[in-house]
N, C-alpha and C. Protein backbone atom coordinates (compact mmCIF):
# COMPACT_ATOMS: atom_id res chain seq x y z
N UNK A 1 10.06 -18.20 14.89
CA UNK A 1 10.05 -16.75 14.95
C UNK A 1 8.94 -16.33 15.91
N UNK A 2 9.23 -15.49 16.70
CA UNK A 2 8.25 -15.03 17.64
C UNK A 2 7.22 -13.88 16.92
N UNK A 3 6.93 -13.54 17.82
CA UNK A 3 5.90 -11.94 17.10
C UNK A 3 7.01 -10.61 17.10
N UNK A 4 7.63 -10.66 18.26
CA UNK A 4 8.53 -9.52 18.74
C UNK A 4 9.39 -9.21 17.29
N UNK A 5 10.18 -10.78 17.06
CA UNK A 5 10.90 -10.02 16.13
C UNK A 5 10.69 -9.73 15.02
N UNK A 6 9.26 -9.39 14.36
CA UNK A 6 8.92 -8.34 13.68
C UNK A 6 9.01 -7.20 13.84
N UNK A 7 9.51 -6.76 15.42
CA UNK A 7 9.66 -5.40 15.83
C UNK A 7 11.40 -4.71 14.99
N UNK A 8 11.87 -5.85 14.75
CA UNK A 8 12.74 -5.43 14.59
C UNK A 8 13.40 -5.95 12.47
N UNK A 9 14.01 -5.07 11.64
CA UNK A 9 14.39 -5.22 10.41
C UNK A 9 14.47 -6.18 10.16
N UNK A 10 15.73 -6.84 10.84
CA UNK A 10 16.18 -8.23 10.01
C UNK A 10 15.27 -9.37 10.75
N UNK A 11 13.67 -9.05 11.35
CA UNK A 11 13.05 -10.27 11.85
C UNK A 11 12.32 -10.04 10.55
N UNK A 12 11.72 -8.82 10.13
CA UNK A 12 10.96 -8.45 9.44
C UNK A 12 11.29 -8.94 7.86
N UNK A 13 12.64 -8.83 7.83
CA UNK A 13 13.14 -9.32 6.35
C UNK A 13 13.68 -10.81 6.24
N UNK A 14 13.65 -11.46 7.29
CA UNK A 14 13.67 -13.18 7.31
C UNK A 14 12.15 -12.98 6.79
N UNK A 15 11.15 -12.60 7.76
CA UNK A 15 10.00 -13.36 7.86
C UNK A 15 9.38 -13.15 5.90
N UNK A 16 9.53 -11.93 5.40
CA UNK A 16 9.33 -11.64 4.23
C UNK A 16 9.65 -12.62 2.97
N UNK A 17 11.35 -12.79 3.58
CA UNK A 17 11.96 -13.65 2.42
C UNK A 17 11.68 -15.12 2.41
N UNK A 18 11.11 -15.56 3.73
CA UNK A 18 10.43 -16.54 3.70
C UNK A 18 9.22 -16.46 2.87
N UNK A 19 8.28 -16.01 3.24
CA UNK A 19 7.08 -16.03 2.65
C UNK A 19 6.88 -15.78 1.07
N UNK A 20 8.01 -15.29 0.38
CA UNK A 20 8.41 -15.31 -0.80
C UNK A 20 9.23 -16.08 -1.38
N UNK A 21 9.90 -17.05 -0.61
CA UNK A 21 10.42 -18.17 -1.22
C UNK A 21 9.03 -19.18 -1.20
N UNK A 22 8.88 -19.33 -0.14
CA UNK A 22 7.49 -20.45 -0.67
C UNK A 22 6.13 -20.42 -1.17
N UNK A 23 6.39 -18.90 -1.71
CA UNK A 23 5.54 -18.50 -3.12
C UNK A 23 5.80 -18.38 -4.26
N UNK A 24 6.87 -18.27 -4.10
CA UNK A 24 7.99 -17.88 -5.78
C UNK A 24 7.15 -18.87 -7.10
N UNK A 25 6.14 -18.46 -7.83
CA UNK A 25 6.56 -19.57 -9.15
C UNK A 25 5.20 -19.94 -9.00
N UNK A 26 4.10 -19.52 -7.72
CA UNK A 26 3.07 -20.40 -7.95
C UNK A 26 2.07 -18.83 -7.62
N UNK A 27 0.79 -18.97 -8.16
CA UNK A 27 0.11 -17.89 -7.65
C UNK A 27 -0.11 -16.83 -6.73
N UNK A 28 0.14 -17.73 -5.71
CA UNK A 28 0.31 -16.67 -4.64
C UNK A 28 1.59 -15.65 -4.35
N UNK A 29 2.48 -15.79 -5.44
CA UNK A 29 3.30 -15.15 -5.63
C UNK A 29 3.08 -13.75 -5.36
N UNK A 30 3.49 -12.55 -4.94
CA UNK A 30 2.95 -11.34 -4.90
C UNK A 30 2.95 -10.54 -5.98
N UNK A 31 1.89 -9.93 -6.06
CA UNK A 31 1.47 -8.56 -7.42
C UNK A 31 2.76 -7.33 -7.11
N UNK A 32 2.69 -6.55 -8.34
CA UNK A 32 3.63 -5.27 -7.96
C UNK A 32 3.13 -5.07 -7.32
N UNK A 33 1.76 -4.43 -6.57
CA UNK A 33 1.50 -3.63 -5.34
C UNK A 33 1.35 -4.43 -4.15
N UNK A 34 1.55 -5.78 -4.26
CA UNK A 34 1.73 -6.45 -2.56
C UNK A 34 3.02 -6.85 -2.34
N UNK A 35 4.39 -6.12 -3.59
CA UNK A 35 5.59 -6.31 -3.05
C UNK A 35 6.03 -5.19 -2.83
N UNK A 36 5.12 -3.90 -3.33
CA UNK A 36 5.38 -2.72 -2.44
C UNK A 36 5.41 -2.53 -0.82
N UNK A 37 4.07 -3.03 -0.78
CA UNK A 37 3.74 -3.04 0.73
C UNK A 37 4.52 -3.75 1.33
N UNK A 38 4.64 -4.97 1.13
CA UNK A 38 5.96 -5.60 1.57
C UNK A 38 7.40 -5.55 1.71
N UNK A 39 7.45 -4.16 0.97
CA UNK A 39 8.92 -3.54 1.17
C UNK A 39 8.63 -2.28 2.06
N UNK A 40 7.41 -1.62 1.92
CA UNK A 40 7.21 -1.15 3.37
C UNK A 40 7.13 -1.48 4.51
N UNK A 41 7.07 -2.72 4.48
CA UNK A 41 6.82 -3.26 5.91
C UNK A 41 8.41 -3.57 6.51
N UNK A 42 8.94 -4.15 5.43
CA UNK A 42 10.68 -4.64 5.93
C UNK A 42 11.46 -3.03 6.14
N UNK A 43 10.66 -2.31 5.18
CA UNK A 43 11.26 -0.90 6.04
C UNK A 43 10.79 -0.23 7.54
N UNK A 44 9.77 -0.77 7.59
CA UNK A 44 9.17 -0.80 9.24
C UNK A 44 8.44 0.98 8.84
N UNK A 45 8.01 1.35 7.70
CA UNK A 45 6.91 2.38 7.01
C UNK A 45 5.78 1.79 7.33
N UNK A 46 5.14 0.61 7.71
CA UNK A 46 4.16 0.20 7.57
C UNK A 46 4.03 -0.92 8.86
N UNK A 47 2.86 -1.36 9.28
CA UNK A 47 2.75 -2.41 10.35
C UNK A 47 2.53 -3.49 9.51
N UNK A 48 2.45 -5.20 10.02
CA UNK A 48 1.90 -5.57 9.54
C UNK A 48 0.15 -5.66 9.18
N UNK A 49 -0.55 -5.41 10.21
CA UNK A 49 -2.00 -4.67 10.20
C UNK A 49 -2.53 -3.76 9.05
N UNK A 50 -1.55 -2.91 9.12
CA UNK A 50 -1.60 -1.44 8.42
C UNK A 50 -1.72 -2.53 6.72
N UNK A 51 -0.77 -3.49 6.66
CA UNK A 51 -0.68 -4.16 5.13
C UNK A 51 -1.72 -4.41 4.75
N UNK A 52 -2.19 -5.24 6.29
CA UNK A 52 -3.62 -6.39 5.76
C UNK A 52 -4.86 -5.24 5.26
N UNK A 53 -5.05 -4.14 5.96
CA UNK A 53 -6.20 -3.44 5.76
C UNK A 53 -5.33 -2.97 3.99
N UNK A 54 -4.56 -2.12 4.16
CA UNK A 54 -4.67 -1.82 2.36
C UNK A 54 -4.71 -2.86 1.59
N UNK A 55 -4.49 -4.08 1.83
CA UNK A 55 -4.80 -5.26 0.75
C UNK A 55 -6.12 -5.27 0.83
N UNK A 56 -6.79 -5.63 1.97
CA UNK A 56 -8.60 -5.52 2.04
C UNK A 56 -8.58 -4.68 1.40
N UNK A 57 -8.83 -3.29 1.20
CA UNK A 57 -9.10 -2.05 0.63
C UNK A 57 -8.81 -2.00 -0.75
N UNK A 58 -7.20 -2.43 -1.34
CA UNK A 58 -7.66 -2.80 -2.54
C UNK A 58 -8.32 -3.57 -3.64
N UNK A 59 -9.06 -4.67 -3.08
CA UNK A 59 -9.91 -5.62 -3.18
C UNK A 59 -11.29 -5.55 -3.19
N UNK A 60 -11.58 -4.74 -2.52
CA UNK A 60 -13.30 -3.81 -2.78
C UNK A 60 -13.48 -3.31 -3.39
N UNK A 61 -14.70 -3.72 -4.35
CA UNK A 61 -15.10 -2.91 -5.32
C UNK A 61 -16.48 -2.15 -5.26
């Protein structure tokens, strides 16, 4: 997968459903609010950038 085709839905929703199959079942599995963001992002509501900073952000205390 290149970078580009994150520009586009269905690069965005391979690259997702990947990264959630080879988390499924083990910790790194995602929280309700990092499979929100992650459904913002496959909706292209969000960058991937835009994710990483609200995950930083919710993580500071």
């Amino acid at each position: 997968m290149q970078p580009s085709d994150l520009m586009q839905r269905d690069g965005r929703e391979r690259a997702v459903a990947w990264a959630l199959t080879i988390t499924q079942n083990t910790p790194l599995a995602p929280a309700q609010r990092e499979q929100q963001l992650l459904n913002q992002f496959v909706a292209g509501e969000l960058s991937l950038d835009e994710v990483i900073t609200l995950l930083d952000e919710g993580t500071e205390d």
